[in-house]
Protein backbone atom coordinates (compact mmCIF):
# COMPACT_ATOMS: atom_id res chain seq x y z
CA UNK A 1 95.16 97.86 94.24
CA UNK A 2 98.84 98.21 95.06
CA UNK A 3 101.27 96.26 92.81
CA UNK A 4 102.54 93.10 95.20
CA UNK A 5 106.50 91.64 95.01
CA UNK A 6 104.76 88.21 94.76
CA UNK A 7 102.72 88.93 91.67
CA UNK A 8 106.14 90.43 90.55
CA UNK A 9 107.88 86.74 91.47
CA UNK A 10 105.36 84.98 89.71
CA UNK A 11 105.15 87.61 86.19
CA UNK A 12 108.86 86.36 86.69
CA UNK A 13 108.42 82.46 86.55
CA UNK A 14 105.34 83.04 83.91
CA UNK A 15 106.98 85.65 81.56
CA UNK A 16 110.73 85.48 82.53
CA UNK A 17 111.40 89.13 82.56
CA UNK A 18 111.28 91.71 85.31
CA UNK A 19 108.06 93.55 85.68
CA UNK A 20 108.45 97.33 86.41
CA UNK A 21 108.87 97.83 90.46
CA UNK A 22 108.17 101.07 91.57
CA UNK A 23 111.47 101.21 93.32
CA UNK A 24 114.88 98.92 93.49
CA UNK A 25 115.75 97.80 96.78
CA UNK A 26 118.50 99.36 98.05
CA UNK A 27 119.85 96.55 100.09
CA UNK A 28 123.19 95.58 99.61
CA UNK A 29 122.45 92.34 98.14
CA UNK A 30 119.18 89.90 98.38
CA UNK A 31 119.85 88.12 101.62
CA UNK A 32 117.40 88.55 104.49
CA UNK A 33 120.19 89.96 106.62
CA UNK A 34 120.77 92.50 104.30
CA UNK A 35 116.99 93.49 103.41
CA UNK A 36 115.89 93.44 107.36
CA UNK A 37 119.10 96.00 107.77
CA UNK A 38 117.41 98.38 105.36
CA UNK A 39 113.74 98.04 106.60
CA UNK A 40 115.03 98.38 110.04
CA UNK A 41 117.27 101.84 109.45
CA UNK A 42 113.76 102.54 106.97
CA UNK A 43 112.97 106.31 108.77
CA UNK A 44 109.23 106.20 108.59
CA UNK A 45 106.30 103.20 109.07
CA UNK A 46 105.80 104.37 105.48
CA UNK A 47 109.38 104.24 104.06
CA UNK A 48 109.42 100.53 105.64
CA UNK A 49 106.33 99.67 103.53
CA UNK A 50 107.64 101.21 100.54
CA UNK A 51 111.38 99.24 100.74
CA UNK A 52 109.33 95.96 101.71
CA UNK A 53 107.47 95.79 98.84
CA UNK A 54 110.32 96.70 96.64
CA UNK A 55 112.88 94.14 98.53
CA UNK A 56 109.81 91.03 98.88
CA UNK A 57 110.92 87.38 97.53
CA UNK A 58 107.16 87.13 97.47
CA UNK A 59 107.50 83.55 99.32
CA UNK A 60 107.64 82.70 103.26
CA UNK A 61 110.97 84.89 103.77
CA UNK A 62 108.89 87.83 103.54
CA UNK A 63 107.25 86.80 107.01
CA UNK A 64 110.72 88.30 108.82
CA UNK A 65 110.46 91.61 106.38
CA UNK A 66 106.66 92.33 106.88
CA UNK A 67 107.81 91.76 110.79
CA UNK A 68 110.16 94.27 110.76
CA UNK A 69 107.88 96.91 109.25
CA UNK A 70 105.19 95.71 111.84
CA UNK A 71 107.61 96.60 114.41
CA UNK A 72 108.80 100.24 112.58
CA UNK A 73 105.09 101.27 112.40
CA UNK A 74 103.74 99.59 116.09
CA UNK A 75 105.98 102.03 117.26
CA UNK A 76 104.12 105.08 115.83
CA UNK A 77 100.66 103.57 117.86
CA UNK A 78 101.32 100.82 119.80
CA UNK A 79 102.26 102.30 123.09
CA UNK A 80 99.32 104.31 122.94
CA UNK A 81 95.86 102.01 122.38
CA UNK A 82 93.70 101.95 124.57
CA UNK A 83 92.35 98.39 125.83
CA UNK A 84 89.64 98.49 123.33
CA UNK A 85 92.00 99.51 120.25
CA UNK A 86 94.91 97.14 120.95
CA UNK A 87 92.00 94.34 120.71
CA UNK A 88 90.63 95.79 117.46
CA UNK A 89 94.53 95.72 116.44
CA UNK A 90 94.71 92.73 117.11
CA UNK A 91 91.78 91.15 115.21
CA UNK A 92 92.98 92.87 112.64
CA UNK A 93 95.87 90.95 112.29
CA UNK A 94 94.38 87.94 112.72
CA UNK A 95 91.97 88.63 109.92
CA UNK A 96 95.30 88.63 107.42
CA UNK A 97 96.80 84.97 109.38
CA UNK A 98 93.41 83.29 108.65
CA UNK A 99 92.75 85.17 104.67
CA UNK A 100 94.90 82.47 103.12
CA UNK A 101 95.39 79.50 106.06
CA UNK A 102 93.27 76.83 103.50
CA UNK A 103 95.84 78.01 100.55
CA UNK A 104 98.93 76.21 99.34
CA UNK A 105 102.06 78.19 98.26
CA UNK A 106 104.58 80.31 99.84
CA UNK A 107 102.72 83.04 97.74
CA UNK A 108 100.24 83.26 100.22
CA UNK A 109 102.63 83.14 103.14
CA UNK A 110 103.79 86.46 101.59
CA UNK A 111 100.44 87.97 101.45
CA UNK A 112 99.49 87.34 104.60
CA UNK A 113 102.81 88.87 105.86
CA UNK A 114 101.76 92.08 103.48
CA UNK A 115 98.60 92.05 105.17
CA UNK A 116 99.93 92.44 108.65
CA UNK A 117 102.28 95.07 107.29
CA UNK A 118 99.31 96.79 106.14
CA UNK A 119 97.20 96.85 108.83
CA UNK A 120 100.14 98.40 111.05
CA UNK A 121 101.13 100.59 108.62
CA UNK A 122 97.28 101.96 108.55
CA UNK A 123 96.92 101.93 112.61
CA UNK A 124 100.53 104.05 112.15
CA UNK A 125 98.90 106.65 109.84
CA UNK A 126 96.20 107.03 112.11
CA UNK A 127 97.69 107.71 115.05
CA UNK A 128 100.33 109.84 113.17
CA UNK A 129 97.69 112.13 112.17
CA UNK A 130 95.83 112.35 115.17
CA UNK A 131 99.18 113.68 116.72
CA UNK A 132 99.21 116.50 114.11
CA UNK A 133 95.29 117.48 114.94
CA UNK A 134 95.92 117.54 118.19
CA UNK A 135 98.76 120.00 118.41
């Protein structure tokens, strides 16, 4: 399992040192602003996914990053589901808003907005292969 920003932020508040991130974020500084500028201009679902886990807060302001990289990857897929697909998408999601609804801590908040991320990014991948098979 993949390394998340909020176990990062909370090595942080337990051990009061940085943990190893497998990437700096490049942003200009920490402010949303700034971060949702570099997701945004991110050329790939996959370079979004890969700048919002290095650029999380791991608390509720990651809700607008993981957002942002939704919106980057649903534009590899979304256009194209079917009926049928665009529902299963859409469980999906909901799957990751109800994982941690009955937990307390803006931790969570952040993991559900990696979740989403996720899911998108993997519904990206998808149909990004599926273009190269069919050519």
């Amino acid at each position: 399992m993949r390394l998340r920003s909020w176990v990062v932020g909370l090595s942080l508040v337990l051990f009061g040192s940085a943990a190893h991130a497998a990437e700096e974020c490049p942003a200009k500084s920490t402010s949303m602003d700034d971060i949702i500028a570099v997701l945004n201009a991110a050329p790939s679902c996959d370079r979004a996914m890969t700048l919002f886990d290095a650029c999380a807060y791991g608390a509720s302001g990651d809700v607008q990053f993981g957002e942002a990289v939704e919106k980057k990857c649903e534009a590899d897929f979304v256009g194209r589901l079917r009926t049928p697909q665009k529902l299963s998408y859409q469980r999906e999601l909901r799957v990751c808003d109800r994982k941690y609804r009955n937990k307390s801590g803006t931790m969570y908040i952040s993991a559900t907005a990696f979740c989403r991320a996720e899911v998108a990014q993997r519904y990206s991948r998808r149909a990004l292969k599926a273009g190269r098979a069919g050519r």
